[in-house]
C-alpha atoms as a PDB file:
ATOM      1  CA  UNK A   1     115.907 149.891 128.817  1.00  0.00           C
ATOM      2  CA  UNK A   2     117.416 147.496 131.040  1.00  0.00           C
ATOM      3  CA  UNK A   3     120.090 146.565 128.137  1.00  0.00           C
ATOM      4  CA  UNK A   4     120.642 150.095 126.596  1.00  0.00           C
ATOM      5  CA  UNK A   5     121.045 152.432 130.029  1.00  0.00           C
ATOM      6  CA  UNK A   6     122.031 149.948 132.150  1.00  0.00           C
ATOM      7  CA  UNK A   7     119.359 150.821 134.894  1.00  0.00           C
ATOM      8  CA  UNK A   8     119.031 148.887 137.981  1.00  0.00           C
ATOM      9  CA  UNK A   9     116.634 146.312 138.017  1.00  0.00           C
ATOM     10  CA  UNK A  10     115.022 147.298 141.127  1.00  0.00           C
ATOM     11  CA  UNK A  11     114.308 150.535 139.777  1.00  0.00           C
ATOM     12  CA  UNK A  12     112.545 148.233 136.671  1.00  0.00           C
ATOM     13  CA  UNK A  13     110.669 146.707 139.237  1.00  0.00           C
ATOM     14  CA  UNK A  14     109.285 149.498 140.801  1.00  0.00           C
ATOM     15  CA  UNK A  15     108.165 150.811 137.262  1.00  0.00           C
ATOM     16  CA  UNK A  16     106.162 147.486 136.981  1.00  0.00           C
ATOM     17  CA  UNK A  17     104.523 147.458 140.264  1.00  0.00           C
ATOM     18  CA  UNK A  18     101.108 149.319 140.454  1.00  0.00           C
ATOM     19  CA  UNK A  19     102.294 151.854 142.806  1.00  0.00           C
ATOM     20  CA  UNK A  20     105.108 153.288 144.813  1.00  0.00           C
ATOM     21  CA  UNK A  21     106.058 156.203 147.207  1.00  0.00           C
ATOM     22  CA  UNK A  22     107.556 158.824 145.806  1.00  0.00           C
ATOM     23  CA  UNK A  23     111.185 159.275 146.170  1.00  0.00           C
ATOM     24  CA  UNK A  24     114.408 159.696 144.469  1.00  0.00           C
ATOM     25  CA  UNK A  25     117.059 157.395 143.897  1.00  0.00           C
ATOM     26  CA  UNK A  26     120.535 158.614 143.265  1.00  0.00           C
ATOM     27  CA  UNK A  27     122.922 156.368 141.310  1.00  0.00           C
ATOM     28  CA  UNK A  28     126.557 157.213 139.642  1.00  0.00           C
ATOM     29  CA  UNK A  29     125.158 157.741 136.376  1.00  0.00           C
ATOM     30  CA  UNK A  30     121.310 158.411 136.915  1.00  0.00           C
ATOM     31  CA  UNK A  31     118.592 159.550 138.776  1.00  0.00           C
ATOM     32  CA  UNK A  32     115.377 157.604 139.377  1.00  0.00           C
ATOM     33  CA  UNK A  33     112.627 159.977 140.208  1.00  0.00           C
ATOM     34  CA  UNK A  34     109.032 158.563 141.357  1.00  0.00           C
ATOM     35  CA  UNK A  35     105.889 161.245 141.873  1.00  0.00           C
ATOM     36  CA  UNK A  36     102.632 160.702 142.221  1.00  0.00           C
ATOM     37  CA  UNK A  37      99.735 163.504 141.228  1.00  0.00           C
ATOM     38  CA  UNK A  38      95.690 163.675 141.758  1.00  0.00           C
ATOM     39  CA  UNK A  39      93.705 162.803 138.348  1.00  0.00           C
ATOM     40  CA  UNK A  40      90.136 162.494 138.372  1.00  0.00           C
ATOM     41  CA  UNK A  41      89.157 158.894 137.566  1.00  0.00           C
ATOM     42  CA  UNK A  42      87.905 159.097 133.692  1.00  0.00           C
ATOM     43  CA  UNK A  43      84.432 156.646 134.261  1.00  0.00           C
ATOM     44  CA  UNK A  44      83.700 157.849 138.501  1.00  0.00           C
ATOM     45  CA  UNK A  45      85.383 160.926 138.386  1.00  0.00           C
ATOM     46  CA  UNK A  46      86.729 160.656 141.897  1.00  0.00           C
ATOM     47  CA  UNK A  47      90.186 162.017 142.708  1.00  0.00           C
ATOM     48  CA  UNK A  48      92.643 159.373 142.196  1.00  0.00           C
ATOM     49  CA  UNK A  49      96.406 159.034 142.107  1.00  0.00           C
ATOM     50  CA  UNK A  50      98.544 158.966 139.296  1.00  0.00           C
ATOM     51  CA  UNK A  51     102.061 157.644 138.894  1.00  0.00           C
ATOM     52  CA  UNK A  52     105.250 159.023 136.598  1.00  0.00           C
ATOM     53  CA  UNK A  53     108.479 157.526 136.778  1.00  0.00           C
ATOM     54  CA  UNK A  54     111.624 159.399 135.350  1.00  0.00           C
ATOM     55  CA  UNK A  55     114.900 158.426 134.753  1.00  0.00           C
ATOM     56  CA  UNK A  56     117.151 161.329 134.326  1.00  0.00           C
ATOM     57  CA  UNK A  57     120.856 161.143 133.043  1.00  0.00           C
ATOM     58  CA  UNK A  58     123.462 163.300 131.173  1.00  0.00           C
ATOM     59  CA  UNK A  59     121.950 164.208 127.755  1.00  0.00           C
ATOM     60  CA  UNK A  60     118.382 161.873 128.893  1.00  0.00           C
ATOM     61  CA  UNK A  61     114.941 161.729 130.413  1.00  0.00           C
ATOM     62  CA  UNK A  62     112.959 159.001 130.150  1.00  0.00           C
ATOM     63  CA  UNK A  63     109.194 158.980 131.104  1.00  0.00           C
ATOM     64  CA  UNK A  64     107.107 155.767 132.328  1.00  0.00           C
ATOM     65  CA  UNK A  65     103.500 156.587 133.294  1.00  0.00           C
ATOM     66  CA  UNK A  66     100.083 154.296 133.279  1.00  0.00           C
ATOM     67  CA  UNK A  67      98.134 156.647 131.243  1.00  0.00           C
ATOM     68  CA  UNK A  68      98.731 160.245 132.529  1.00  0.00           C
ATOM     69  CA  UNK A  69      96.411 162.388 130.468  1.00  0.00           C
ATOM     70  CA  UNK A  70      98.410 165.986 131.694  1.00  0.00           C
ATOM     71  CA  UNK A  71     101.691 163.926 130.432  1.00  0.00           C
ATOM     72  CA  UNK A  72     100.882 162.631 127.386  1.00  0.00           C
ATOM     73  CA  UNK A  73      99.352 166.098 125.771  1.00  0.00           C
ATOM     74  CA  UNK A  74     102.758 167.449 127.023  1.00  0.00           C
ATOM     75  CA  UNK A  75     103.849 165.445 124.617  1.00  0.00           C
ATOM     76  CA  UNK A  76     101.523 166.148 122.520  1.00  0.00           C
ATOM     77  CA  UNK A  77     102.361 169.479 122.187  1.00  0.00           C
ATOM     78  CA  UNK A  78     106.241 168.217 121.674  1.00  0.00           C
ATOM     79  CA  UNK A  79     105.131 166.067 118.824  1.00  0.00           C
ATOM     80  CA  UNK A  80     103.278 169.143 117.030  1.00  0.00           C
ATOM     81  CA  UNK A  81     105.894 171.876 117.084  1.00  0.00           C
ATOM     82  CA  UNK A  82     109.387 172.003 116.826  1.00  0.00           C
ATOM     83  CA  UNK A  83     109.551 175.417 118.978  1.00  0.00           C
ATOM     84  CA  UNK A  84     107.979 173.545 121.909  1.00  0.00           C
ATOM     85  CA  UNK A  85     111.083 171.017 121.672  1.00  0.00           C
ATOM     86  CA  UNK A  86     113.460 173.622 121.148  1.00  0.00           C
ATOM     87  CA  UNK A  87     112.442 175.198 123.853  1.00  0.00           C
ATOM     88  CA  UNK A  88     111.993 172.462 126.299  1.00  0.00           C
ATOM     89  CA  UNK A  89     114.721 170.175 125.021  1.00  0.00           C
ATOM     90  CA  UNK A  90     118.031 172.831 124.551  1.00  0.00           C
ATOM     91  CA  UNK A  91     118.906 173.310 127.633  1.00  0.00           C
ATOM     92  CA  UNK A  92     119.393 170.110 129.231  1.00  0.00           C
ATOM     93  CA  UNK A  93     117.694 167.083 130.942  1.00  0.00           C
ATOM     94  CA  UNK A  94     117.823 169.307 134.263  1.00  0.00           C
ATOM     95  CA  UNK A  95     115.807 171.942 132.324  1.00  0.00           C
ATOM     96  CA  UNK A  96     113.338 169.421 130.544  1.00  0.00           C
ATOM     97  CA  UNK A  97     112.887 167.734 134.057  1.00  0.00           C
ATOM     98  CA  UNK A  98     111.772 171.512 135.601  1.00  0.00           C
ATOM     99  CA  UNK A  99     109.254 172.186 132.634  1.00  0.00           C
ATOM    100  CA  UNK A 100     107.679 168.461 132.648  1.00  0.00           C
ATOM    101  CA  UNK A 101     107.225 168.923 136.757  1.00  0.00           C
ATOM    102  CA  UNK A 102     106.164 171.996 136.354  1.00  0.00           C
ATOM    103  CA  UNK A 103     103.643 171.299 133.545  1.00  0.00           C
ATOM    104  CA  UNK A 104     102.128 168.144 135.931  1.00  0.00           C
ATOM    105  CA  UNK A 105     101.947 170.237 139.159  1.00  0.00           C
ATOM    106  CA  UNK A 106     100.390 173.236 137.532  1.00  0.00           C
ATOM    107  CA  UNK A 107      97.983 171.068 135.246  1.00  0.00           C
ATOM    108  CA  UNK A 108      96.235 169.982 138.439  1.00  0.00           C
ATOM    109  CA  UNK A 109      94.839 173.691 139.518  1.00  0.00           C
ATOM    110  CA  UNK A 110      91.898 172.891 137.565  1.00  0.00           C
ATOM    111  CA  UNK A 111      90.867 170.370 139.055  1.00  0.00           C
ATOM    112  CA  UNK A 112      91.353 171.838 142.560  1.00  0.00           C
ATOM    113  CA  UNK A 113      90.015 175.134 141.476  1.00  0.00           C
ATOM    114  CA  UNK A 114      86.791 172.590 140.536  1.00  0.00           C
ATOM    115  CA  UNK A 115      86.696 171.661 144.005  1.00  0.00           C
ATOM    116  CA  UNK A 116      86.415 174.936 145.586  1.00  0.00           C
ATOM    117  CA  UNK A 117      83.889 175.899 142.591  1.00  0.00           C
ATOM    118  CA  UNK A 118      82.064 172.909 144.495  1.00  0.00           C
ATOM    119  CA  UNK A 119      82.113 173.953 148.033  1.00  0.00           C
ATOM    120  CA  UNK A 120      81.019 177.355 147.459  1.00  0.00           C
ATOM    121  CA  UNK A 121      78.229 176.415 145.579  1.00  0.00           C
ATOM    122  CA  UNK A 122      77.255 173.815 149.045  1.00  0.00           C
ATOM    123  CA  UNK A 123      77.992 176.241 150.788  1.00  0.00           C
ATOM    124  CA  UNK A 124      75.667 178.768 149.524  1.00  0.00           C
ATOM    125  CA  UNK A 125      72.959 175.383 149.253  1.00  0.00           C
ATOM    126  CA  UNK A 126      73.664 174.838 152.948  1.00  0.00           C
ATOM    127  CA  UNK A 127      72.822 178.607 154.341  1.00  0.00           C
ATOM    128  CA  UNK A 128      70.133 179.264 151.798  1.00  0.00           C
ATOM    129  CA  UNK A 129      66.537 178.275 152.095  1.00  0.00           C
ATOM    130  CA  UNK A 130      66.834 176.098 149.382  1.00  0.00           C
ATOM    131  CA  UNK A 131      64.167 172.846 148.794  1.00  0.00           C
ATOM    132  CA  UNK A 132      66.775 170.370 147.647  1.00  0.00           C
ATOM    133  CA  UNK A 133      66.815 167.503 149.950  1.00  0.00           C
ATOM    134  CA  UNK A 134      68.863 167.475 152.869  1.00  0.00           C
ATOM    135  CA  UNK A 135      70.639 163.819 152.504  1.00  0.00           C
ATOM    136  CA  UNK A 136      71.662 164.869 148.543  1.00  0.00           C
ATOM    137  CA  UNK A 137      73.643 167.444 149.948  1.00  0.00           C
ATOM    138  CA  UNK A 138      74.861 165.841 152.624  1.00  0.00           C
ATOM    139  CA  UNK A 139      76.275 162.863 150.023  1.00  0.00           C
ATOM    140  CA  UNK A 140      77.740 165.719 148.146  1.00  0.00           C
ATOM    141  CA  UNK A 141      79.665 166.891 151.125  1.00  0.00           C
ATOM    142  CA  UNK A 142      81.095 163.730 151.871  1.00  0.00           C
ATOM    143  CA  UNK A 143      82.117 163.153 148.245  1.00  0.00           C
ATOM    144  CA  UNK A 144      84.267 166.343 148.047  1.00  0.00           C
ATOM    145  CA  UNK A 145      85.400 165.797 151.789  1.00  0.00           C
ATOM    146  CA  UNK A 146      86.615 162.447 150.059  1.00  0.00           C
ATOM    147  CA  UNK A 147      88.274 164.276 147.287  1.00  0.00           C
ATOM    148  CA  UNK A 148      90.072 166.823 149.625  1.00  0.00           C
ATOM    149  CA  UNK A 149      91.644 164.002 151.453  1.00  0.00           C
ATOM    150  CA  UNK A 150      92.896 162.199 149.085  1.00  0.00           C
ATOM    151  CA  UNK A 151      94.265 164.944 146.827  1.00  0.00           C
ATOM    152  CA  UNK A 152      95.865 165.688 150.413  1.00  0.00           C
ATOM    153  CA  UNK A 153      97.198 163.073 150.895  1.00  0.00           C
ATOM    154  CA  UNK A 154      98.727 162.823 147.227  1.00  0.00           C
ATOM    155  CA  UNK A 155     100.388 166.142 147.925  1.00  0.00           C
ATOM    156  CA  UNK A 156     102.004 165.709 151.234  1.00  0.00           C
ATOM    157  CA  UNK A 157     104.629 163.292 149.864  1.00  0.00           C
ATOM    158  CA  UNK A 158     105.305 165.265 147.010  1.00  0.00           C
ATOM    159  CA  UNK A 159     106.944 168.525 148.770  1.00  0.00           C
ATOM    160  CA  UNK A 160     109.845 166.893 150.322  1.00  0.00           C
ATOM    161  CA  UNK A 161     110.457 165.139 147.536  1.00  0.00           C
ATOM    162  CA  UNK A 162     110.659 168.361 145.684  1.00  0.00           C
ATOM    163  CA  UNK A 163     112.727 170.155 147.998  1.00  0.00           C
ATOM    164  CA  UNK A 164     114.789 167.813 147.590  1.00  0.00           C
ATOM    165  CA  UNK A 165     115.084 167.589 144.185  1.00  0.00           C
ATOM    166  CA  UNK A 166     116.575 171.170 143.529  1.00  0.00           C
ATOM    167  CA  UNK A 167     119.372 170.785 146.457  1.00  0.00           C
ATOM    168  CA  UNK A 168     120.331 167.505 147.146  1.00  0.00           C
ATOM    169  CA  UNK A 169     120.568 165.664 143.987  1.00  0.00           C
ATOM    170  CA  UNK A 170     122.602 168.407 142.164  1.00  0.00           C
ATOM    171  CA  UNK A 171     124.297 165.898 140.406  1.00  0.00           C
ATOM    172  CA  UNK A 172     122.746 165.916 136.736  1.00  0.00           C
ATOM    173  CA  UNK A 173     120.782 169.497 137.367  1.00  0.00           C
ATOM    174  CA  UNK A 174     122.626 172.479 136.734  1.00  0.00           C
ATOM    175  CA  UNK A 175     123.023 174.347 140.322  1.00  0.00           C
ATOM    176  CA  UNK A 176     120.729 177.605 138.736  1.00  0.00           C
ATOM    177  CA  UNK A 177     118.063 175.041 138.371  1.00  0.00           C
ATOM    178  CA  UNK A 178     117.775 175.104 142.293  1.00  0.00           C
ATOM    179  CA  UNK A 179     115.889 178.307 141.785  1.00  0.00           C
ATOM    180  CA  UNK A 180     113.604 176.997 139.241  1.00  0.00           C
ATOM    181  CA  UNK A 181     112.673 173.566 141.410  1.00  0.00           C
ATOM    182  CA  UNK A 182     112.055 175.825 144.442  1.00  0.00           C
ATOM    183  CA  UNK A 183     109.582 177.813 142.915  1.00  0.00           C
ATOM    184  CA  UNK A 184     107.510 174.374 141.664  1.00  0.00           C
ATOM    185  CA  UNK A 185     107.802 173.806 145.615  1.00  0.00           C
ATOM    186  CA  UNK A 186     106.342 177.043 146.028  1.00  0.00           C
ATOM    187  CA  UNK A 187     103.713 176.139 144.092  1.00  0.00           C
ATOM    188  CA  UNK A 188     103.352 172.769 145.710  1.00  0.00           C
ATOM    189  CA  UNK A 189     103.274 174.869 149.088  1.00  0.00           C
ATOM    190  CA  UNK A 190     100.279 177.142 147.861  1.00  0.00           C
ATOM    191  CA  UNK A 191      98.201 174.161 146.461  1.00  0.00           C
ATOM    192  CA  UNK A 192      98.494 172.641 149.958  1.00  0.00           C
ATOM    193  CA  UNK A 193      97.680 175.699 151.811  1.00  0.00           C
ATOM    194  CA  UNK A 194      94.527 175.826 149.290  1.00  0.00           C
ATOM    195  CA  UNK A 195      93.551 172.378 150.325  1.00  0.00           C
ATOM    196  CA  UNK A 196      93.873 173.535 154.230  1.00  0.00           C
ATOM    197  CA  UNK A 197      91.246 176.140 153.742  1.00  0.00           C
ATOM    198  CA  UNK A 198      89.036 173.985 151.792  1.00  0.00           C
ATOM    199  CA  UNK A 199      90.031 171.414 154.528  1.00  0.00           C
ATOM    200  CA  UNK A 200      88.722 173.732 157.019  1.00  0.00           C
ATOM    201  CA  UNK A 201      85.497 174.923 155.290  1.00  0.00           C
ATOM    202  CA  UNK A 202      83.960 171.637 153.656  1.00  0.00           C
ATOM    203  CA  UNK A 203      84.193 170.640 157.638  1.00  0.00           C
ATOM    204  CA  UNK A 204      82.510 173.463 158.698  1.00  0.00           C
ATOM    205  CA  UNK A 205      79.664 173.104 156.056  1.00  0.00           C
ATOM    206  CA  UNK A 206      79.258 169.404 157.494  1.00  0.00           C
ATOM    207  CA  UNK A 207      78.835 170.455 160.969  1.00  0.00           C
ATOM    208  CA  UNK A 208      76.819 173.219 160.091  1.00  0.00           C
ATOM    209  CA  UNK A 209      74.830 170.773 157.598  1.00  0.00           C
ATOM    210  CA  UNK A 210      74.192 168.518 160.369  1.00  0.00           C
ATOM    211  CA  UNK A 211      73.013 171.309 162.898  1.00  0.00           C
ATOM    212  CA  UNK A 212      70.702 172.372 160.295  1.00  0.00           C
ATOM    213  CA  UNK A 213      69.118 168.412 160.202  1.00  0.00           C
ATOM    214  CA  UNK A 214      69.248 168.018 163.934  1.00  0.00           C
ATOM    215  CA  UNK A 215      67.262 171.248 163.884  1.00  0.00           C
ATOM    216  CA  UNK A 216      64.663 170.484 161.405  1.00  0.00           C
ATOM    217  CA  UNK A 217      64.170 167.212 163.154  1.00  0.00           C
ATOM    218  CA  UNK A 218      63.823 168.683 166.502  1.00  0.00           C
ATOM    219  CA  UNK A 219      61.451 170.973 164.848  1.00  0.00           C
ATOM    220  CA  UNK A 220      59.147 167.997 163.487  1.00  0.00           C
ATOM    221  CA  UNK A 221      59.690 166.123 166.658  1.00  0.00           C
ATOM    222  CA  UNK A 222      58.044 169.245 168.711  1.00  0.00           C
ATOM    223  CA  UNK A 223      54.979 169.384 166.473  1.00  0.00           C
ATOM    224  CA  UNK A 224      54.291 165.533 166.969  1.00  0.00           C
ATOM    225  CA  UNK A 225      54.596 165.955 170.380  1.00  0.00           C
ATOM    226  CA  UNK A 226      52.142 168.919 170.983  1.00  0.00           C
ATOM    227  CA  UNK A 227      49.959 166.816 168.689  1.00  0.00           C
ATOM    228  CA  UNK A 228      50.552 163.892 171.189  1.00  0.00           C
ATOM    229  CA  UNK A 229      49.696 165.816 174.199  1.00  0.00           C
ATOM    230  CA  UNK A 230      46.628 167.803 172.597  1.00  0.00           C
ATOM    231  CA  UNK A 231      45.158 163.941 171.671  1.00  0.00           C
ATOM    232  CA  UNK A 232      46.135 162.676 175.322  1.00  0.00           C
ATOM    233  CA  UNK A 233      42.803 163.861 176.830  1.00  0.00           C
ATOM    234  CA  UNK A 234      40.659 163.955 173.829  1.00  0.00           C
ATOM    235  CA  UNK A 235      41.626 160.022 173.342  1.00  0.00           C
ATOM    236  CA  UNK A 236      40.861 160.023 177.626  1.00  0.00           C
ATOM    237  CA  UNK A 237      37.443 161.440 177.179  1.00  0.00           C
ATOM    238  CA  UNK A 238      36.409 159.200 174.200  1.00  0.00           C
ATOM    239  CA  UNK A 239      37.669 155.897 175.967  1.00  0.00           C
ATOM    240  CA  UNK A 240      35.929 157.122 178.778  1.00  0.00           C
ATOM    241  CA  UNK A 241      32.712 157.880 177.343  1.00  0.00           C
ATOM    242  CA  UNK A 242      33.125 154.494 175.312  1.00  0.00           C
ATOM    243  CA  UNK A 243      32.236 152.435 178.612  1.00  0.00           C
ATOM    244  CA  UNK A 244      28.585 153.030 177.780  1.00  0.00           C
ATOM    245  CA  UNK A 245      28.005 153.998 181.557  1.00  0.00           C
ATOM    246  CA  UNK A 246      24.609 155.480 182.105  1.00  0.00           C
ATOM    247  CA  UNK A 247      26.053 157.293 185.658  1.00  0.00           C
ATOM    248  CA  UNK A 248      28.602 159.122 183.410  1.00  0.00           C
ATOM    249  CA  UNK A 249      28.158 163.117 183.027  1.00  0.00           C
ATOM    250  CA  UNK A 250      25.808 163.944 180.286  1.00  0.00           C
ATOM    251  CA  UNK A 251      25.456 160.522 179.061  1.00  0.00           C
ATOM    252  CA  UNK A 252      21.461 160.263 179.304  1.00  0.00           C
ATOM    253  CA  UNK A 253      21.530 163.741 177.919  1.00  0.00           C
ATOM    254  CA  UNK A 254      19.649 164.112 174.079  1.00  0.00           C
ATOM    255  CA  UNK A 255      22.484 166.896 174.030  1.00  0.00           C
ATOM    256  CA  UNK A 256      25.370 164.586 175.207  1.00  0.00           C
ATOM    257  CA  UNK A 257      27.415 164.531 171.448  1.00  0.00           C
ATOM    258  CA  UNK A 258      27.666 168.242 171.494  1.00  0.00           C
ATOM    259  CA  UNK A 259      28.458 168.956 174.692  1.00  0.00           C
ATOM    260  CA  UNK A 260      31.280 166.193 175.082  1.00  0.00           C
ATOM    261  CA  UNK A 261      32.282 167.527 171.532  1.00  0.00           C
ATOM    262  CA  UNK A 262      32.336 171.262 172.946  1.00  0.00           C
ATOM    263  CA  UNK A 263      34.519 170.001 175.313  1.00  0.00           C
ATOM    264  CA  UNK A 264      37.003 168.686 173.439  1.00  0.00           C
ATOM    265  CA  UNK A 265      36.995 171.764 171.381  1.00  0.00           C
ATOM    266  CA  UNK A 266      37.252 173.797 174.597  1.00  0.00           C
ATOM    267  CA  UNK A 267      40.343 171.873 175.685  1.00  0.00           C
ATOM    268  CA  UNK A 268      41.514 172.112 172.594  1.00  0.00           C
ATOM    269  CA  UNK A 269      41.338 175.782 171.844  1.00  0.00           C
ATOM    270  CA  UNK A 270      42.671 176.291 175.481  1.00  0.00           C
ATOM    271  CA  UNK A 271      46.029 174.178 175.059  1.00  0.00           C
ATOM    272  CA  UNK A 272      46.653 175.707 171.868  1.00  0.00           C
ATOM    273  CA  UNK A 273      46.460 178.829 173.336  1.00  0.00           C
ATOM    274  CA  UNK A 274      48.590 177.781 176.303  1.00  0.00           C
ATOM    275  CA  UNK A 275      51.629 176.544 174.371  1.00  0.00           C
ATOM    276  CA  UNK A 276      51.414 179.858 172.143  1.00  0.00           C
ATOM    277  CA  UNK A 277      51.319 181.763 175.281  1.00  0.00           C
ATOM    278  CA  UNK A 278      54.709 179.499 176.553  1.00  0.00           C
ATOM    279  CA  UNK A 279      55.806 180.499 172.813  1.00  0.00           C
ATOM    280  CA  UNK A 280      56.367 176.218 172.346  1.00  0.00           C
ATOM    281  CA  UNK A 281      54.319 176.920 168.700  1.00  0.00           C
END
């Protein structure tokens, strides 16, 4: 590439390095276009970025990816029938350039359309009475909270660089293509305002995840402790009673076991019916 197109070697450098931000270089005879999109990791199935790099001349585009599954069925579909390259490929590298952004933009709804399929269904988990464990959905919410941010972040560089694809660098692209690249910002605009809302609700599932736990445990915590104070004076009057005093109440009596026992029952029955009379059970 570097002998045929004469391409500057920084540019070749940037298509070797892992990754870079995305941008657009402008040259006399080229343009060197970098994006980045979300993919979902093919073994963890996290949301992780993806890197094209496109060279775009008079009567050229050139592709360099690491394995973009949305780019290589593209061409894919090229490969398999001659209307798709008639179609795409007629019209210019400006043209071609529209339909292969357009094609890697839109190919991601899917997978953000799988995210909010995901948040609704926590979200009906988190308000229902439902027995799954409390810390599995919590991990779940973090997981997608981690997949909102980084398909967030992914997105955020890409709209300026696609506004200012269709109006600055009007060099190779045919001015009535501005038209065409501002409606693949539109869509970039709509898939961020998507990721707001889900921004915005997978945060409000946490919090209202969490006040859901704190309650439960303040629940549990309140039935320890009126078990705690019930046992207070039982465990008093057995202790006591444990001295083996002979001047203790009852203690010489052949009755002493029940009564003491009725006692405890008594105290018993009559803090149980205190704290439902303070409505604390």
């Amino acid at each position: 590439m570097a002998k045929k197109f004469k391409f500057h070697h920084l540019d070749l450098e940037d298509c070797l390095s892992a990754k870079q931000r995305p941008k657009i270089d402008e040259y006399k005879d080229y343009l060197f276009i970098v994006i980045q999109l979300p993919e979902r990791h093919s073994r963890y199935g996290f949301v992780k970025v993806s890197e094209v790099n496109i060279f775009i001349g008079n009567g050229y585009l050139i592709t360099i990816n690491h394995k973009n599954r949305n780019l290589e069925k593209l061409v894919s579909q090229f490969a398999e029938a001659n209307a798709n390259r008639k179609e795409y490929m007629s019209k210019g590298s400006g043209y071609l350039l529209y339909q292969i952004i357009k094609h890697l933009f839109e190919s991601t709804f899917p997978m953000l359309d799988n995210i909010g399929a995901h948040i609704d269904k926590l979200e009906k988990e988190v308000f229902a009475d439902s027995p799954r464990a409390q810390e599995d959905r919590l991990r779940d919410i973090l997981v997608y909270k981690k997949d909102i941010i980084n398909f967030r972040r992914i997105i955020l560089h890409q709209r300026t660089v696609l506004a200012d694809l269709g109006h600055k660098h009007v060099k190779f692209l045919p001015k009535n293509l501005g038209i065409y690249f501002d409606d693949v910002a539109d869509t970039i605009e709509k898939m961020w305002s998507t990721l707001e809302n889900y921004r915005d609700l997978i945060a409000s599932i946490q919090e209202t995840n969490e006040s859901i736990i704190s309650h439960n445990t303040n629940n549990v915590i309140k039935t320890l402790t009126i078990f705690s104070v019930i046992m207070l004076p039982l465990t008093f009057i057995t202790g006591l009673y444990g001295m083996n005093l002979e001047t203790l109440p009852f203690a010489e009596t052949p009755l002493s076991f029940i009564i003491v026992t009725g006692g405890m029952v008594l105290i018993v029955v009559s803090m149980l019916t205190y704290f439902k009379w303070r409505r604390w059970l």
